[in-house]
C-alpha atoms as a PDB file:
ATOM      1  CA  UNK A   1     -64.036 -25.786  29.263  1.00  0.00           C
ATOM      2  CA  UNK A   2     -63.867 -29.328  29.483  1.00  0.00           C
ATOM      3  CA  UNK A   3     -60.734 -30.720  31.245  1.00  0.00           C
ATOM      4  CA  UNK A   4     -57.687 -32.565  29.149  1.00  0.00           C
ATOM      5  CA  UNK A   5     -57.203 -35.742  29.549  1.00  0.00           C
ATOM      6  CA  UNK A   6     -55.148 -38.341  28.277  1.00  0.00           C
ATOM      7  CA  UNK A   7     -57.277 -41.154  28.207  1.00  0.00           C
ATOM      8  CA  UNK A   8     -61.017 -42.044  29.216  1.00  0.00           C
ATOM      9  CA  UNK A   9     -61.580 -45.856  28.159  1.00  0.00           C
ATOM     10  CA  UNK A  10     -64.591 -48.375  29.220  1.00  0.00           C
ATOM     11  CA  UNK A  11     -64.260 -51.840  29.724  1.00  0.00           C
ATOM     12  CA  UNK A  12     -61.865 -51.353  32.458  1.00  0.00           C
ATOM     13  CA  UNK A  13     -63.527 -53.713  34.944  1.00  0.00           C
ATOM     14  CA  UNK A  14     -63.574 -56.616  32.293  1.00  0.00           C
ATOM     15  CA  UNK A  15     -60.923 -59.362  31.672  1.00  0.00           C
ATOM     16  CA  UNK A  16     -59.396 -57.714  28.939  1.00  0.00           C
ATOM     17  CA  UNK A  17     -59.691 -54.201  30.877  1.00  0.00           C
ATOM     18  CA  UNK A  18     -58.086 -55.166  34.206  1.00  0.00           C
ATOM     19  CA  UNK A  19     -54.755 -56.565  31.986  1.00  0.00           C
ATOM     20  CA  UNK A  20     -54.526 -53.637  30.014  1.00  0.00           C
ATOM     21  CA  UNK A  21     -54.768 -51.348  32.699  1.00  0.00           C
ATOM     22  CA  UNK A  22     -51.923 -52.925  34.808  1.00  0.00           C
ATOM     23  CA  UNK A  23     -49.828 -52.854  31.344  1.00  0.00           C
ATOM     24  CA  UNK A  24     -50.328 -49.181  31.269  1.00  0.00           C
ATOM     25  CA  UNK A  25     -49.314 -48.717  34.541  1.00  0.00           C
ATOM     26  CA  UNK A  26     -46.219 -50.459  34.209  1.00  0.00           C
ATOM     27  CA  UNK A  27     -45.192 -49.272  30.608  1.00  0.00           C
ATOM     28  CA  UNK A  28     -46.794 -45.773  31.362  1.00  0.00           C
ATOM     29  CA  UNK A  29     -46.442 -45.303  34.616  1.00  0.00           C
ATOM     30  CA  UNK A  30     -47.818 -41.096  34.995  1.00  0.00           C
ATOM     31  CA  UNK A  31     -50.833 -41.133  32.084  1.00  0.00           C
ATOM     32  CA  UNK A  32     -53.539 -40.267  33.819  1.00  0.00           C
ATOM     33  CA  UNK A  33     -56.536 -42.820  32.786  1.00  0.00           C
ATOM     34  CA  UNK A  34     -60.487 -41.834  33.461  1.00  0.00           C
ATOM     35  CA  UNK A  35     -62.365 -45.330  33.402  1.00  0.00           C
ATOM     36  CA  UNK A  36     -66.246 -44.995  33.004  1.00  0.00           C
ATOM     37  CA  UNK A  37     -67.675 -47.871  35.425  1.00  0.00           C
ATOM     38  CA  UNK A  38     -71.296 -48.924  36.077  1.00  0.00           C
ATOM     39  CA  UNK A  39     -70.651 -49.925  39.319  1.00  0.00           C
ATOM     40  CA  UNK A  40     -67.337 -48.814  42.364  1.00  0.00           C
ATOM     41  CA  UNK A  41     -67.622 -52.739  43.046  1.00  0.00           C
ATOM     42  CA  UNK A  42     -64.612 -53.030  41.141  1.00  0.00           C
ATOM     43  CA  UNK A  43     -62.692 -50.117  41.760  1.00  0.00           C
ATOM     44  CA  UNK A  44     -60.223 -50.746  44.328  1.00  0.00           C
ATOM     45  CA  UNK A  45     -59.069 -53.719  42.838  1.00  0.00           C
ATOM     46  CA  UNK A  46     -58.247 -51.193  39.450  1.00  0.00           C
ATOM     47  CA  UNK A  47     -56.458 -49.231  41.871  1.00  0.00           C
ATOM     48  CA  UNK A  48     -54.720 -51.544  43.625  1.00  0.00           C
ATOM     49  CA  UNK A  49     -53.047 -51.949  40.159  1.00  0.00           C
ATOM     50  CA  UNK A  50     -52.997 -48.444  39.057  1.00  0.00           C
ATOM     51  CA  UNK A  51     -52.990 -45.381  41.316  1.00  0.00           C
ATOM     52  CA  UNK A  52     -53.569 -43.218  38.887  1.00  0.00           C
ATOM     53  CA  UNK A  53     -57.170 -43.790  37.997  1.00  0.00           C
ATOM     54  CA  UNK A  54     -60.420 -41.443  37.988  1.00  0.00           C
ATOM     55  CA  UNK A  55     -63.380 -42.861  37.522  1.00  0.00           C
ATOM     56  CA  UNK A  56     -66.734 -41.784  36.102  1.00  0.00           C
ATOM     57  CA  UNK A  57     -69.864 -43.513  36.813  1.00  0.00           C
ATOM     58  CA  UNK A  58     -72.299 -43.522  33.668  1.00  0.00           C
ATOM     59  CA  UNK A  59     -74.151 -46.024  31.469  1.00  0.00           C
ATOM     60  CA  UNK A  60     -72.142 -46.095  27.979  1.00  0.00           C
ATOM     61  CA  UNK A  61     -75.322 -47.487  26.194  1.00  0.00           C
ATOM     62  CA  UNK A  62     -76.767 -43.673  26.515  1.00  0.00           C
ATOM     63  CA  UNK A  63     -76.056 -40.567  24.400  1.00  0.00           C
ATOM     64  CA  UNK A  64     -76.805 -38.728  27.614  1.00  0.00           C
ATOM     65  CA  UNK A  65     -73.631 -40.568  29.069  1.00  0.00           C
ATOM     66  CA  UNK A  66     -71.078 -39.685  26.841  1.00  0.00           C
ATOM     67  CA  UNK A  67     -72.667 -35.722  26.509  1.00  0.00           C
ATOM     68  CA  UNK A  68     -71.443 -35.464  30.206  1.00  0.00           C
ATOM     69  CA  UNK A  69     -68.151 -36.797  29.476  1.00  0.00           C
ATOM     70  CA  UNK A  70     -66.909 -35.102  26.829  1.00  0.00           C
ATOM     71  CA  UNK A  71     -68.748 -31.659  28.190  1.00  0.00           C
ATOM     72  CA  UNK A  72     -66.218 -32.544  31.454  1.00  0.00           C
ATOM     73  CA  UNK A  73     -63.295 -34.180  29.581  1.00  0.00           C
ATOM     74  CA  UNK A  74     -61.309 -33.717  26.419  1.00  0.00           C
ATOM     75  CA  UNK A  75     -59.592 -37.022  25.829  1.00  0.00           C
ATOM     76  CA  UNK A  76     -56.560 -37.543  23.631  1.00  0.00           C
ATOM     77  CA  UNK A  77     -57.482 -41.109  23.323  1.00  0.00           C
ATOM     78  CA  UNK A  78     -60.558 -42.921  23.726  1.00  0.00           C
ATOM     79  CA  UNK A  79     -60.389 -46.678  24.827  1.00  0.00           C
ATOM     80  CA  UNK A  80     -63.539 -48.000  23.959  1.00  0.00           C
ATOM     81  CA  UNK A  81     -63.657 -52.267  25.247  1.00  0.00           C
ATOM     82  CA  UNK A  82     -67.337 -52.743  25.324  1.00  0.00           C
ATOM     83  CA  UNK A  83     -70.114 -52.814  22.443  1.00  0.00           C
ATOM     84  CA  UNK A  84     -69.068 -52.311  19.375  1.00  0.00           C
ATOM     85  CA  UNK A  85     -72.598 -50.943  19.094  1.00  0.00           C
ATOM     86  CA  UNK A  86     -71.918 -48.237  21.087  1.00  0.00           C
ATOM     87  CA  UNK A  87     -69.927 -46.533  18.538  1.00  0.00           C
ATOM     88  CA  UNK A  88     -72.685 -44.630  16.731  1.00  0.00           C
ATOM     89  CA  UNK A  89     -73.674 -42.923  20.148  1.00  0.00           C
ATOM     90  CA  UNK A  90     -69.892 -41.918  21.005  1.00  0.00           C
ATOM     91  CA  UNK A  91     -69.241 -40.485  17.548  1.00  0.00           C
ATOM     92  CA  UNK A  92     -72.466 -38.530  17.934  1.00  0.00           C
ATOM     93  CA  UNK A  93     -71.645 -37.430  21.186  1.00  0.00           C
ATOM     94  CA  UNK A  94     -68.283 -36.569  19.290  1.00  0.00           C
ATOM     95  CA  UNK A  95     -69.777 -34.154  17.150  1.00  0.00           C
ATOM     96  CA  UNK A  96     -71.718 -32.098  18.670  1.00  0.00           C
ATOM     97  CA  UNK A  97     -68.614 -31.105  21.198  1.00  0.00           C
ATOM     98  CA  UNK A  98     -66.398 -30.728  17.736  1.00  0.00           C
ATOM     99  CA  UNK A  99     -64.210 -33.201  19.260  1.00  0.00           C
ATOM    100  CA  UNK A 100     -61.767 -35.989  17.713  1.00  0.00           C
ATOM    101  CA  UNK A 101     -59.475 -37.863  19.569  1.00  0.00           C
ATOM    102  CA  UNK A 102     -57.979 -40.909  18.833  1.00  0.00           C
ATOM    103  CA  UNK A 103     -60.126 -44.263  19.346  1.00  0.00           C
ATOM    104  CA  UNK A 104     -58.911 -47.517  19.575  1.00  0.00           C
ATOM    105  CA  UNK A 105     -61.948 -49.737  19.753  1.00  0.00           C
ATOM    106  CA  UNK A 106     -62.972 -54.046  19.894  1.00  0.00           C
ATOM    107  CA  UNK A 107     -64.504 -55.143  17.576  1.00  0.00           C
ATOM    108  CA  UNK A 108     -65.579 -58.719  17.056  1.00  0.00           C
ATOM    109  CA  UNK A 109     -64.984 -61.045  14.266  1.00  0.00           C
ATOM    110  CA  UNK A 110     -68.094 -61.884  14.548  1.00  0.00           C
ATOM    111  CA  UNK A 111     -69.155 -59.419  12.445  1.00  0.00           C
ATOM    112  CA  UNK A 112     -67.994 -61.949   9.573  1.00  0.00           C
ATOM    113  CA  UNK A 113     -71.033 -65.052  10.973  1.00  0.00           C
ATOM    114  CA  UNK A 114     -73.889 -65.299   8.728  1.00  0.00           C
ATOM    115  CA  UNK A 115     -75.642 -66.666  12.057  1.00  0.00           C
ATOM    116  CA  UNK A 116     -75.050 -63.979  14.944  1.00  0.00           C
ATOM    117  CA  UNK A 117     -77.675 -61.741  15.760  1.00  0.00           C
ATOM    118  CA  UNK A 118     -75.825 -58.724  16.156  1.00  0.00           C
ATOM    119  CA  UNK A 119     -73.380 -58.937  13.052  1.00  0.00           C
ATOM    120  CA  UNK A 120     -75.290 -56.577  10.853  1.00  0.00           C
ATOM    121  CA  UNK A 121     -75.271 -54.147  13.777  1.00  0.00           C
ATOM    122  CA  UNK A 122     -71.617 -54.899  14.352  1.00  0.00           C
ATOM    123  CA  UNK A 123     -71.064 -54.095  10.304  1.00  0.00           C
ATOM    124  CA  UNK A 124     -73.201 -51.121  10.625  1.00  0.00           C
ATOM    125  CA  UNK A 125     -71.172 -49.821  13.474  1.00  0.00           C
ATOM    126  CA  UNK A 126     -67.856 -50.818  11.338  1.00  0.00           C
ATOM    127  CA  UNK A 127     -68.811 -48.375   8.751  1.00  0.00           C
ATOM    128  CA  UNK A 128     -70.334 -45.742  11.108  1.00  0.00           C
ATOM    129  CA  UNK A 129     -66.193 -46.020  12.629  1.00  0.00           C
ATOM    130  CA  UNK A 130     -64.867 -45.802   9.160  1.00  0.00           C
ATOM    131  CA  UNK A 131     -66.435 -42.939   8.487  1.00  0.00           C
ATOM    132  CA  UNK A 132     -64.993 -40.707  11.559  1.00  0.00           C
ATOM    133  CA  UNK A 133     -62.819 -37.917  11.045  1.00  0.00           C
ATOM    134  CA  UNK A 134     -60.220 -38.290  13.093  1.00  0.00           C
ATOM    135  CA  UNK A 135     -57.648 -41.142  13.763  1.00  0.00           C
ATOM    136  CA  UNK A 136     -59.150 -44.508  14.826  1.00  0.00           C
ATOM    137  CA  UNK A 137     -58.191 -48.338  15.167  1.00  0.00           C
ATOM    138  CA  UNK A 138     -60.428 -51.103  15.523  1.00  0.00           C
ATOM    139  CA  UNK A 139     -59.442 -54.480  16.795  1.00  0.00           C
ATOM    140  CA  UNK A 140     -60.884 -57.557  15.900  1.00  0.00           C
ATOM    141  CA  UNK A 141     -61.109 -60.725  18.571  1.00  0.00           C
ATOM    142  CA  UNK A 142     -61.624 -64.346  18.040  1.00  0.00           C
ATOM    143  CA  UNK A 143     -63.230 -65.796  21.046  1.00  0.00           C
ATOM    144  CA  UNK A 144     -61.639 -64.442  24.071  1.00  0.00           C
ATOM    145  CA  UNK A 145     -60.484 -67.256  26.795  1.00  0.00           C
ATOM    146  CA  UNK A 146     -57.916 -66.403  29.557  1.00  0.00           C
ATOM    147  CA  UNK A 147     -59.747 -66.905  32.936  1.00  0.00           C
ATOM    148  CA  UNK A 148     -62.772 -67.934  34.490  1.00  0.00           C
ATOM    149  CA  UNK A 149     -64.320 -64.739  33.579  1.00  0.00           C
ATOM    150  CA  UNK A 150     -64.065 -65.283  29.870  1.00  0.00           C
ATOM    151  CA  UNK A 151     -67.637 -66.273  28.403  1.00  0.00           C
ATOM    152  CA  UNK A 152     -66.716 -69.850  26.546  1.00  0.00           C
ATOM    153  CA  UNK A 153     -64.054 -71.524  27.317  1.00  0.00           C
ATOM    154  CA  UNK A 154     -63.655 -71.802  30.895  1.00  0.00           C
ATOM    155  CA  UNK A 155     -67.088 -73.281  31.028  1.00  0.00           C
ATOM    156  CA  UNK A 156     -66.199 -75.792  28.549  1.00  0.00           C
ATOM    157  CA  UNK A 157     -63.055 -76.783  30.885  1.00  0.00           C
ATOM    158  CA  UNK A 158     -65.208 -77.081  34.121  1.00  0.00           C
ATOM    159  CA  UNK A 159     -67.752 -79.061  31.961  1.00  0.00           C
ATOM    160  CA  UNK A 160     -65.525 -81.596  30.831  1.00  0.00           C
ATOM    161  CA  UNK A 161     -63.887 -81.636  34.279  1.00  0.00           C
ATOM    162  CA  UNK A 162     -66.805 -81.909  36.104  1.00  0.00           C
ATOM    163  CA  UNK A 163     -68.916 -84.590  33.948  1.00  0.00           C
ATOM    164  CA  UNK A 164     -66.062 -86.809  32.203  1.00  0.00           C
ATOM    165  CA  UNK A 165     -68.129 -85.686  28.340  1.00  0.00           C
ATOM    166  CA  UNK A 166     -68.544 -83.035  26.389  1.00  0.00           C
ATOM    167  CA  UNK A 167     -71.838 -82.703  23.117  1.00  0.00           C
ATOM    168  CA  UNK A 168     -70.288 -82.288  19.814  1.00  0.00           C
ATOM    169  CA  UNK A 169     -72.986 -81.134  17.728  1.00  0.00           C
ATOM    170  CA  UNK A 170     -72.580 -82.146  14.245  1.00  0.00           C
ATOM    171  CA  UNK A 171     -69.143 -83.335  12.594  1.00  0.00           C
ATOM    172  CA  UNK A 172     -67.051 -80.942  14.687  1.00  0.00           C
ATOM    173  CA  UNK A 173     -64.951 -79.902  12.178  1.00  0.00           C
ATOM    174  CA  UNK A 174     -65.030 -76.445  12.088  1.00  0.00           C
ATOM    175  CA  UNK A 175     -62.071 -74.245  12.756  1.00  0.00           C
ATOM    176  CA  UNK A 176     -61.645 -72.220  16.097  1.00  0.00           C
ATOM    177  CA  UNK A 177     -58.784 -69.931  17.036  1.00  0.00           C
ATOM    178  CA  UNK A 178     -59.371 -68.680  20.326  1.00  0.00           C
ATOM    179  CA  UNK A 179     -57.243 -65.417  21.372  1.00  0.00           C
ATOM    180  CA  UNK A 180     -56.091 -64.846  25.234  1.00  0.00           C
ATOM    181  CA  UNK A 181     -57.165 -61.830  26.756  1.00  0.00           C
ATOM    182  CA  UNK A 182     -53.276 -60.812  27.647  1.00  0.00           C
ATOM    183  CA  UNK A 183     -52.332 -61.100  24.507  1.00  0.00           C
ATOM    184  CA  UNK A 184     -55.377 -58.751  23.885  1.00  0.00           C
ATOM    185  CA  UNK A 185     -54.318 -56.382  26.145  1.00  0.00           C
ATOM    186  CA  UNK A 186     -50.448 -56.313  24.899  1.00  0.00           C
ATOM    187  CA  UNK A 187     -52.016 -55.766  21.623  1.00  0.00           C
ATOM    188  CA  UNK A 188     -54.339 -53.019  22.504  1.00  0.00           C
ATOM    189  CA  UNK A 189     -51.049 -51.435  24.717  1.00  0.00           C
ATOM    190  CA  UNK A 190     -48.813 -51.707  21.313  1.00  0.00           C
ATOM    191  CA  UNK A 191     -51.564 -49.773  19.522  1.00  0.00           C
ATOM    192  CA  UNK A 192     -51.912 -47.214  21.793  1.00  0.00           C
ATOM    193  CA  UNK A 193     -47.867 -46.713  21.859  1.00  0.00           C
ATOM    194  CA  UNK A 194     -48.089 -45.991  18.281  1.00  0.00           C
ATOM    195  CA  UNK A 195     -49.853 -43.654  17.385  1.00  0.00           C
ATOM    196  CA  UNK A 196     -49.289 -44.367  13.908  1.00  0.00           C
ATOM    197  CA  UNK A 197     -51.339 -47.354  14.005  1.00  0.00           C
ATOM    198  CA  UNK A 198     -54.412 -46.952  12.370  1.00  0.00           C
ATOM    199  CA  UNK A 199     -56.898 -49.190  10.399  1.00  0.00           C
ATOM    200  CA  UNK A 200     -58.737 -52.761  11.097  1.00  0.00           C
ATOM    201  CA  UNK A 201     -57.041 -55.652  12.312  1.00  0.00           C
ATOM    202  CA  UNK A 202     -58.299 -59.226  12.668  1.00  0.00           C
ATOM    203  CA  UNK A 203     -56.311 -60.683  16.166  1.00  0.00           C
ATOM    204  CA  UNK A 204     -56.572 -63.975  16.559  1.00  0.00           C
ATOM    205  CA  UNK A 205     -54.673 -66.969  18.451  1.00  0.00           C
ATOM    206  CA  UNK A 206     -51.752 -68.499  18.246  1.00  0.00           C
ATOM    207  CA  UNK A 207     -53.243 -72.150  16.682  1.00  0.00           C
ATOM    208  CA  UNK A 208     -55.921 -73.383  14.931  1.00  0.00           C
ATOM    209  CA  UNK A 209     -57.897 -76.125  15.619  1.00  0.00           C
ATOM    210  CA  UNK A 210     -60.571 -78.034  14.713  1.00  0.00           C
ATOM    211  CA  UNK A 211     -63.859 -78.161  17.935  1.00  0.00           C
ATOM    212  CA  UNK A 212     -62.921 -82.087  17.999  1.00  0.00           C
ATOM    213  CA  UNK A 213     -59.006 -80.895  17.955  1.00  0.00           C
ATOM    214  CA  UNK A 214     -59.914 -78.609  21.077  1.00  0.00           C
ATOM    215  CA  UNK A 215     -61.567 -81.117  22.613  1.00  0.00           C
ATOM    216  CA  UNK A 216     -58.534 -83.565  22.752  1.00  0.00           C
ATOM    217  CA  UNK A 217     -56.205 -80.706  23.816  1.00  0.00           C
ATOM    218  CA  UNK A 218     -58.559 -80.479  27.082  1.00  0.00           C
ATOM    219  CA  UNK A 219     -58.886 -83.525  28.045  1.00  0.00           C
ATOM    220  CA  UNK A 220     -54.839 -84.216  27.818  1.00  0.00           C
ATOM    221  CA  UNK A 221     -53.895 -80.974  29.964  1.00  0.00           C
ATOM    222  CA  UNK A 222     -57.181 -82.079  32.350  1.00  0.00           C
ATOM    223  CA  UNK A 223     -55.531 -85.458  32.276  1.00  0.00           C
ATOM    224  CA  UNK A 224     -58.412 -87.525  31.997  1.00  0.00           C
ATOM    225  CA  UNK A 225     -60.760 -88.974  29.876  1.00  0.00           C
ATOM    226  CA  UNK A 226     -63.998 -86.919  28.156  1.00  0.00           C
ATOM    227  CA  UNK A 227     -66.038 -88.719  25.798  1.00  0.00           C
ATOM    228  CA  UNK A 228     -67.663 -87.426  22.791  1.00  0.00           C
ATOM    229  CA  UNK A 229     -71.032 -87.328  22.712  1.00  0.00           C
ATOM    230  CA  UNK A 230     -72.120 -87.116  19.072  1.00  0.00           C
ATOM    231  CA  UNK A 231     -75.421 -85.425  18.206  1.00  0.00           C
ATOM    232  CA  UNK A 232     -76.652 -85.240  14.700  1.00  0.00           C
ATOM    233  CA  UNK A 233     -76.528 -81.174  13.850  1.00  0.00           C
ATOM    234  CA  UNK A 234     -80.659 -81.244  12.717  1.00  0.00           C
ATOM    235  CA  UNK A 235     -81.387 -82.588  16.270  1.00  0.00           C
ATOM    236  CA  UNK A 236     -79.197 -80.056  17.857  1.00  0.00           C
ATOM    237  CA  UNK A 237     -81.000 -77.209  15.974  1.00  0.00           C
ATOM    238  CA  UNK A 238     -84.393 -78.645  16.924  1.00  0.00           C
ATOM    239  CA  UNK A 239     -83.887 -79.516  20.697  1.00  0.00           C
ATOM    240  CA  UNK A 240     -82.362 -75.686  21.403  1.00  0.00           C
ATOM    241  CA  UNK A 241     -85.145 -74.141  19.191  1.00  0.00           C
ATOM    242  CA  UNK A 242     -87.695 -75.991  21.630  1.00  0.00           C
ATOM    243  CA  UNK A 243     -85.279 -75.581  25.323  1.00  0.00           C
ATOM    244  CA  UNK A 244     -85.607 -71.250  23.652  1.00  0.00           C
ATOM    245  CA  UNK A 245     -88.765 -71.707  23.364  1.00  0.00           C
ATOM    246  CA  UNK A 246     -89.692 -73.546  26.833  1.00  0.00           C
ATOM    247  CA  UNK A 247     -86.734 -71.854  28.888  1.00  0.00           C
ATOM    248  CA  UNK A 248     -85.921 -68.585  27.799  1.00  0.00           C
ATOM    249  CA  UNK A 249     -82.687 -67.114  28.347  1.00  0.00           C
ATOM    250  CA  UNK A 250     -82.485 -70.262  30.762  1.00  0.00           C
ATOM    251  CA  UNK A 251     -81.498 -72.311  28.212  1.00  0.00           C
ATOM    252  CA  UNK A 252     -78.566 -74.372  28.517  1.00  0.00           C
ATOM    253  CA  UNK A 253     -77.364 -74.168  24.358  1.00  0.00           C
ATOM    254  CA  UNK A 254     -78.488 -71.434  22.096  1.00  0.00           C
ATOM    255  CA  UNK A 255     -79.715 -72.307  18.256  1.00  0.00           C
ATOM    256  CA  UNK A 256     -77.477 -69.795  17.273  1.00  0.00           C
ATOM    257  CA  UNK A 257     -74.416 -71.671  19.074  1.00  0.00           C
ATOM    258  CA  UNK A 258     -75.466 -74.755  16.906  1.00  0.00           C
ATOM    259  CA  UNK A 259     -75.342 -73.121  14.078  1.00  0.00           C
ATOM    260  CA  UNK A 260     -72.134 -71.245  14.661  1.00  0.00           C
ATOM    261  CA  UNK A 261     -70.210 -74.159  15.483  1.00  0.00           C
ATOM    262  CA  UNK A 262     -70.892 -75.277  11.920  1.00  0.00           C
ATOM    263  CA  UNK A 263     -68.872 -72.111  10.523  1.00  0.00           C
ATOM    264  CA  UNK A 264     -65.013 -71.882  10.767  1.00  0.00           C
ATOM    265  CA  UNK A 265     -63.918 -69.175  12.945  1.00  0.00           C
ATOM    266  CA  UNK A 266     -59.798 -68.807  11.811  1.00  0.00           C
ATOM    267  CA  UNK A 267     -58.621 -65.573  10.539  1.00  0.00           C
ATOM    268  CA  UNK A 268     -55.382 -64.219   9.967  1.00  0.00           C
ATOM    269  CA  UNK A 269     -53.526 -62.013  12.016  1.00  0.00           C
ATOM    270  CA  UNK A 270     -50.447 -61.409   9.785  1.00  0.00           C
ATOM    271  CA  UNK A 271     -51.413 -57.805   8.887  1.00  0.00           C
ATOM    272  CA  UNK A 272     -51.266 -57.105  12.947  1.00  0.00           C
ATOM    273  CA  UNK A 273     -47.813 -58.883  13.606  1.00  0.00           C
ATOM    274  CA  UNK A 274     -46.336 -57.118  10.311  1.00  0.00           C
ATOM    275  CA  UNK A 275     -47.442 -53.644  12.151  1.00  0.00           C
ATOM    276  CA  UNK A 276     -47.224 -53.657  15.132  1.00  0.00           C
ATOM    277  CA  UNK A 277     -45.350 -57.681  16.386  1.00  0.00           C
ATOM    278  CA  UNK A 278     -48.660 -59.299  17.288  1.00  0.00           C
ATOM    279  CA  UNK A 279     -47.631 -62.454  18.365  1.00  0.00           C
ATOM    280  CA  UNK A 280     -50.397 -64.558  20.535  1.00  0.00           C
ATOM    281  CA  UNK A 281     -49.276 -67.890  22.338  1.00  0.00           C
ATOM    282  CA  UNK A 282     -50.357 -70.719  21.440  1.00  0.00           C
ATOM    283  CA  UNK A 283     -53.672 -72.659  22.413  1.00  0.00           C
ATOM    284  CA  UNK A 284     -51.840 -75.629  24.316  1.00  0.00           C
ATOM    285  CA  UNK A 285     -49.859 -72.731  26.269  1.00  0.00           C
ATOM    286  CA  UNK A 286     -52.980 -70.501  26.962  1.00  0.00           C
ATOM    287  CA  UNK A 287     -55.333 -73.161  28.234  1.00  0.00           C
ATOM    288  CA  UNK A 288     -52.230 -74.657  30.280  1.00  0.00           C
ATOM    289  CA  UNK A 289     -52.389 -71.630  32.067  1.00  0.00           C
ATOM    290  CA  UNK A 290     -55.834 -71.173  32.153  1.00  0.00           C
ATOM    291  CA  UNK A 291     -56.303 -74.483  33.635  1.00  0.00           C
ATOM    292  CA  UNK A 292     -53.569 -74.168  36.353  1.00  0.00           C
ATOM    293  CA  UNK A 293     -55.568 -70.767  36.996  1.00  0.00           C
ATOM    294  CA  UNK A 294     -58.848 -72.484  37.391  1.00  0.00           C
ATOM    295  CA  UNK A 295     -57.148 -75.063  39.390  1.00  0.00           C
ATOM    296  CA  UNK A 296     -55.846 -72.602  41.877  1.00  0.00           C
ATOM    297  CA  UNK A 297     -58.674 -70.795  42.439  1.00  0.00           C
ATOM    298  CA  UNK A 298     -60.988 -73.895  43.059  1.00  0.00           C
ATOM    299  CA  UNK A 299     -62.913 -73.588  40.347  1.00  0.00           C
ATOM    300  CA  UNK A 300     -61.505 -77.445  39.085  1.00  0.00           C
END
């Protein structure tokens, strides 16, 4: 029989993993926690924060994976962090043990972009979740910024640091509302200490701004100068459709990037705060803190 266990989650060795794990430790200080890891690189740093991890070493992409896990394990909760994608292959895995515990999963709101690649595989994999049986919450993420290990803005930050400009392609006037990854992880703690809490939620930051608007706020808590260097959006699309073609993966901006950047990216989060006090700090706080961060480890 497989062995109960309160939760097995993935992601753990991410950004947003690593803060939610220390939150559990501290708020839930004896749930045991199985974390399914690629790699033991990260593992004593997990447990430096949380003694009362057991890991799992598998590849979450594979049906195989999860068939080994839930023939050892019988969560109560699944913590699912990585690839929304995934979700069809854990919910089949699901089945065929006659298994339903709850999942709280991330989500993108990307899934809402008529641009990205992956949104009708993120809908897909909305409605695949929507369809499960048992009790499930799914969390959706502006772009994620906290650290140097978050995949946008950081880089921006060290760009405009490091060269004194920044490209702006097009009128950069569409909306952004990045989300830090603690305020992630307090939100993904408050779900999972309500059990009650069910549904989709959209979580977003604490400001919105426009890409010209973010811009500014950088270069005042960088104090010093970037200039703007404007390029017309149809040049933008054609030079990264040609560095794609030439360079590959290599490429320093994506066509889909381009074309993103065009779309406004602000959702609400009042449905989240109403249920369960969502309330995310605000940009100028976040990338203060994230810059003083960067700054300390030597990054700046």
């Amino acid at each position: 029989m497989p062995k109960p266990v309160p939760i097995v989650m993935t992601g753990a060795t991410g950004l947003m993993g690593q803060m939610l794990v220390k939150k559990l430790r501290q708020s839930a200080p004896d749930t045991a926690l199985t974390c399914i890891t690629r790699s033991p690189t990260q593992h004593s740093v997990l447990q430096a924060v949380n003694p009362n991890l057991t890991f799992i070493s598998g590849d979450t992409a594979l049906l195989e994976t999860w068939q080994y896990i839930f023939g050892q394990h019988a969560p109560d909760t699944l913590i699912h962090l990585v690839q929304l994608r995934q979700i069809s292959t854990i919910l089949t895995a699901l089945e065929q043990v006659h298994s339903l515990p709850r999942l709280i999963v991330i989500g993108t709101t990307g899934v809402y972009s008529r641009y990205n690649v992956y949104s009708q595989e993120y809908k897909k994999a909305e409605v695949a979740l929507s369809q499960y049986r048992g009790s499930s919450c799914l969390l959706r993420p502006t772009m994620i910024y906290g650290s140097h290990r978050d995949k946008n803005l950081h880089k921006l930050i060290k760009f405009c640091d490091r060269y004194d400009f920044f490209p702006v392609f097009g009128s950069g006037k569409c909306l952004l509302q990045p989300v830090h990854a603690d305020d992630l992880a307090r939100a993904l703690l408050a779900v999972f200490l309500n059990p009650e809490i069910q549904g989709t939620y959209d979580l977003s930051g604490g400001t919105v701004v426009s890409f010209l608007e973010l811009l500014a706020l950088v270069e005042k808590l960088l104090g010093k100068s970037v200039r703007l260097l404007k390029i017309p959006y149809g040049l933008g699309v054609w030079s990264a459709t040609i560095a794609e073609r030439l360079l590959g993966t290599r490429s320093p901006i994506r066509k889909e990037q381009i074309l993103r950047l065009q779309e406004d990216k602000a959702y609400s989060h009042a449905a989240a705060t109403a249920d369960f006090g969502y309330a995310p700090r605000s940009l100028e706080d976040g990338l203060t803190q994230e810059i003083a961060l960067l700054r300390a480890e030597g990054i700046l």
